[in-house]
Protein backbone atom coordinates (compact mmCIF):
# COMPACT_ATOMS: atom_id res chain seq x y z
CA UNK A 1 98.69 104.46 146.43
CA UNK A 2 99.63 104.84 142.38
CA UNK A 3 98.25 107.77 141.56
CA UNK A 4 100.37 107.15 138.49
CA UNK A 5 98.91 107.15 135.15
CA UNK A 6 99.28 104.37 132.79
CA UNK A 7 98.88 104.27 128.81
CA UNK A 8 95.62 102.58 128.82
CA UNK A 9 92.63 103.64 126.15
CA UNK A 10 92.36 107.07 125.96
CA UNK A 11 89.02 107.70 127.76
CA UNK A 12 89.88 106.12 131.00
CA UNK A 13 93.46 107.75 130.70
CA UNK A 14 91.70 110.94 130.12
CA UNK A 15 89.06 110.56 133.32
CA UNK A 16 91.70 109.13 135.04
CA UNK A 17 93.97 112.83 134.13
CA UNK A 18 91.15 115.00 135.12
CA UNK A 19 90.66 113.38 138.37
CA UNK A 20 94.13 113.64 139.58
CA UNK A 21 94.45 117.27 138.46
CA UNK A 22 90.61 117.97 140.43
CA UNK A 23 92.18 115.70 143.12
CA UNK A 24 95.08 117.71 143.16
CA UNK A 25 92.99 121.62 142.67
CA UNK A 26 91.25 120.47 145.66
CA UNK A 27 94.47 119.61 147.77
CA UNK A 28 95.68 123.45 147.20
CA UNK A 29 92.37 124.43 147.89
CA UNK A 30 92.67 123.07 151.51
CA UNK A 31 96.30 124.29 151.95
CA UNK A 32 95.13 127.83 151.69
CA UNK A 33 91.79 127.36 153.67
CA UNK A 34 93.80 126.22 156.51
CA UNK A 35 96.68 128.27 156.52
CA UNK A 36 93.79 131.26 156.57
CA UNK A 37 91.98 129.85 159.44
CA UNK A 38 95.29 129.67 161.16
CA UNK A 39 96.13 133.17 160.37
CA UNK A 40 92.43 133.97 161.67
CA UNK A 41 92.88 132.10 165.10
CA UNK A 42 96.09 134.01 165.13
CA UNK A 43 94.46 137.77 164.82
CA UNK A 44 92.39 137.09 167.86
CA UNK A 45 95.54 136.20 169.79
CA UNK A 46 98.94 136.25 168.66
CA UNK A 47 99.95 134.26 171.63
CA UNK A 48 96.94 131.59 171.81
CA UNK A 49 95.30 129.99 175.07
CA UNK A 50 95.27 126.20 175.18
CA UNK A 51 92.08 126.04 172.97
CA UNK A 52 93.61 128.67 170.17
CA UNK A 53 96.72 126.09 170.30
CA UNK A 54 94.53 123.07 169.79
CA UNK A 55 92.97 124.80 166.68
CA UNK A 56 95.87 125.92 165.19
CA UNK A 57 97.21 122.54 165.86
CA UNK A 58 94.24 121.17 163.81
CA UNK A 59 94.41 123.26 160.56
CA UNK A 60 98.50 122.22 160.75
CA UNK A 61 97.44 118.82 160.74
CA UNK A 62 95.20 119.59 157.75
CA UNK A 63 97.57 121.66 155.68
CA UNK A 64 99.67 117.72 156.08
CA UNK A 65 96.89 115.84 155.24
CA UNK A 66 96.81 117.93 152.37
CA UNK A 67 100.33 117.81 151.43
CA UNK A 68 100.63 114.29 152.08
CA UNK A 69 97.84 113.73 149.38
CA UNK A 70 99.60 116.02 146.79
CA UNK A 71 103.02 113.78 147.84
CA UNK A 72 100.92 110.53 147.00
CA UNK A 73 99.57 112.26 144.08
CA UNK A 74 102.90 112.79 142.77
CA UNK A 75 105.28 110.41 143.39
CA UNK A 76 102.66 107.11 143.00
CA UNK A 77 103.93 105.74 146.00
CA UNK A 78 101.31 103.71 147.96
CA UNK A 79 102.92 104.39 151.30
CA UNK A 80 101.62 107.63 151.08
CA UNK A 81 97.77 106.28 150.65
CA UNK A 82 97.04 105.02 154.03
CA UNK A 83 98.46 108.09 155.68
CA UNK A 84 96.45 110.30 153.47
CA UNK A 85 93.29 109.16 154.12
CA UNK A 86 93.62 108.46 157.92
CA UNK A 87 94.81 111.97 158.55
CA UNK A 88 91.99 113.31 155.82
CA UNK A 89 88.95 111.13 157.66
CA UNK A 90 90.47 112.46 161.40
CA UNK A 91 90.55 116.62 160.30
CA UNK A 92 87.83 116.08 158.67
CA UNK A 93 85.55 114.92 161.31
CA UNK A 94 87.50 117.29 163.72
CA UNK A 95 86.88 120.43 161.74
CA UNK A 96 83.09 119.93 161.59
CA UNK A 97 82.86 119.38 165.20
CA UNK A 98 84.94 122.75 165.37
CA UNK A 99 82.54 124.47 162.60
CA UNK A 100 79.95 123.24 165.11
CA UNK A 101 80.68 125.12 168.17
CA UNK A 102 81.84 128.14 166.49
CA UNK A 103 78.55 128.66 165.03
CA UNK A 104 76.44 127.12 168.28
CA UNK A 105 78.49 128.57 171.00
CA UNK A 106 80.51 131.64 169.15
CA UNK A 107 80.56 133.77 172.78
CA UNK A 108 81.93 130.45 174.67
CA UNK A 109 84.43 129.69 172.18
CA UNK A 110 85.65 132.59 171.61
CA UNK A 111 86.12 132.98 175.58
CA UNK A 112 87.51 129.97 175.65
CA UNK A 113 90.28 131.58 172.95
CA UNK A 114 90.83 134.72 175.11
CA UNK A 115 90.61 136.73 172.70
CA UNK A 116 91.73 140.65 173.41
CA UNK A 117 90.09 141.73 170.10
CA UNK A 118 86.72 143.79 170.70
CA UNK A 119 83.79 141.26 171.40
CA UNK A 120 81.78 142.22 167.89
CA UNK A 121 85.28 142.26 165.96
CA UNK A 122 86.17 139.30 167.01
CA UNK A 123 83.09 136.62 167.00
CA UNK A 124 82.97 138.23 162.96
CA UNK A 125 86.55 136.82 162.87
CA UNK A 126 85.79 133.24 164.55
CA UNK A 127 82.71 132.95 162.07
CA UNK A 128 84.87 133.55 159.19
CA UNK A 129 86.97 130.99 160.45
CA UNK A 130 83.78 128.68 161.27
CA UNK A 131 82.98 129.49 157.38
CA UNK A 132 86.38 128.22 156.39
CA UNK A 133 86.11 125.61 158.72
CA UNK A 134 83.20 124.32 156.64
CA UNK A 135 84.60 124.54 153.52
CA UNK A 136 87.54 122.44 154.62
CA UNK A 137 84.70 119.41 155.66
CA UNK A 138 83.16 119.40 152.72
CA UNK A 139 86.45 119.77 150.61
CA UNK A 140 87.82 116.91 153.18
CA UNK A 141 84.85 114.50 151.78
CA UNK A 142 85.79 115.41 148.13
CA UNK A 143 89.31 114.50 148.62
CA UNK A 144 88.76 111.62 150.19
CA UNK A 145 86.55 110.56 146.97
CA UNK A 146 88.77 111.42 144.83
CA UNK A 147 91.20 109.52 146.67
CA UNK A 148 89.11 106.26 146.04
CA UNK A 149 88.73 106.68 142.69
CA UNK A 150 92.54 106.95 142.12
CA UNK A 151 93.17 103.91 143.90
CA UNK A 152 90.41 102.19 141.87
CA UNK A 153 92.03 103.48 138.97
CA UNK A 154 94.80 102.00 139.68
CA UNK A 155 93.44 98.45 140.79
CA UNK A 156 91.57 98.30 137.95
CA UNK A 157 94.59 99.33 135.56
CA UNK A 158 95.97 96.33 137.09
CA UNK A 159 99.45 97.72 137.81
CA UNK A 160 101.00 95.64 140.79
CA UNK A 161 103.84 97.83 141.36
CA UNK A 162 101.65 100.13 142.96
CA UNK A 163 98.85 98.13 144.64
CA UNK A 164 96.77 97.01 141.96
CA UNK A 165 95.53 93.91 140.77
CA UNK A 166 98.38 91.08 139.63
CA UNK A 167 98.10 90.66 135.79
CA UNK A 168 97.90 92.34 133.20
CA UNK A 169 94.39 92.36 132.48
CA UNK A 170 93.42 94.78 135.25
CA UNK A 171 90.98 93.69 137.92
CA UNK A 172 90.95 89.40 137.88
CA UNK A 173 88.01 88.00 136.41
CA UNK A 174 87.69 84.81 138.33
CA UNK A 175 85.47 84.88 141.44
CA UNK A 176 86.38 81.77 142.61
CA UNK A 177 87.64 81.87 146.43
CA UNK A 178 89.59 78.93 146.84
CA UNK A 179 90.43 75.36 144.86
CA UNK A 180 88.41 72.42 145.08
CA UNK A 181 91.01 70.50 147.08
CA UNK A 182 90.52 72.95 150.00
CA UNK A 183 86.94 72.32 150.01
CA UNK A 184 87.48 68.18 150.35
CA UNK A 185 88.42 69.03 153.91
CA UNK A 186 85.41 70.64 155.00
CA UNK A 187 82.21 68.91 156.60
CA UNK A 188 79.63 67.44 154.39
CA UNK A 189 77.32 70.63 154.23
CA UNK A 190 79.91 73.34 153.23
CA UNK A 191 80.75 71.18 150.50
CA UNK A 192 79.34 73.29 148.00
């Protein structure tokens, strides 16, 4: 991925900084979200139903989406990218659907979590989690920005050691596809 910074002028080293460090803010910020909603699903039943284990099983996968992001952000490795933003696209859409149905069907869900908390006590605590829940989405779509721009930053620093542009001026400047000789074996009218 290269979320490594390079010496380049100052003001795109500088925007490049303060991205990383939001990029990063915003990683933490989605640890703790879902490591609360966990701790949520977990007050209405310490030992969860199938449904309480799927959720629980989705804010995990968050908290590594998360951690795999501050791992790419880190280390500059671009094995790390790919990873990152599959498992950041996949909670993401998963914790909106689950935001969704807490808020649309709070008494079905939470039956569906078999809950032994008081009925009033506990659809407060599923909508705090369906609050959190929403917060993660939206934080998901900013990290996944952010994510872009870092890689662009690096493509367009042109550092090929991690994934950028060949060169060393940055992004190549020729939009040319293919050589001439290439086109001589085409038919007549793609001879352009």
């Amino acid at each position: 991925m290269g979320f490594s910074i390079s010496k380049g002028s100052s003001n795109e080293s500088h925007s490049q900084h303060h991205t990383l460090k939001v990029f990063l803010f915003c990683n933490y910020i989605l640890i703790g979200a879902a490591s609360s909603c966990t701790f949520l699903t977990l007050s209405l039943r310490l030992i969860p139903s199938l449904c309480g284990f799927f959720l629980i099983l989705l804010h995990i996968l968050t908290i590594a989406g998360a951690i795999s992001g501050c791992a790419a952000a880190s280390s500059g490795a671009g094995k790390w990218y790919g990873t990152h933003m599959v498992s950041t696209v996949l909670t993401a859409i998963f914790q909106g659907s689950v935001s969704v149905l807490i808020f649309t069907r709070t008494s079905d869900f939470l039956g569906n979590l078999k809950s032994y908390v008081r009925e009033d006590d506990a659809a407060l605590i599923l909508k705090l989690s369906g609050g959190l829940c929403v917060a993660i989405f939206c934080l998901e779509w900013v990290v996944l920005t952010l994510a872009f721009f870092l890689k662009y930053f690096v493509y367009a620093d042109g550092d090929s050691s991690n994934g950028g542009a060949s060169g060393t001026n940055g992004m190549r400047r020729s939009a040319k596809v293919q050589d001439q000789e290439d086109l001589k074996d085409w038919p007549w009218p793609f001879q352009v």
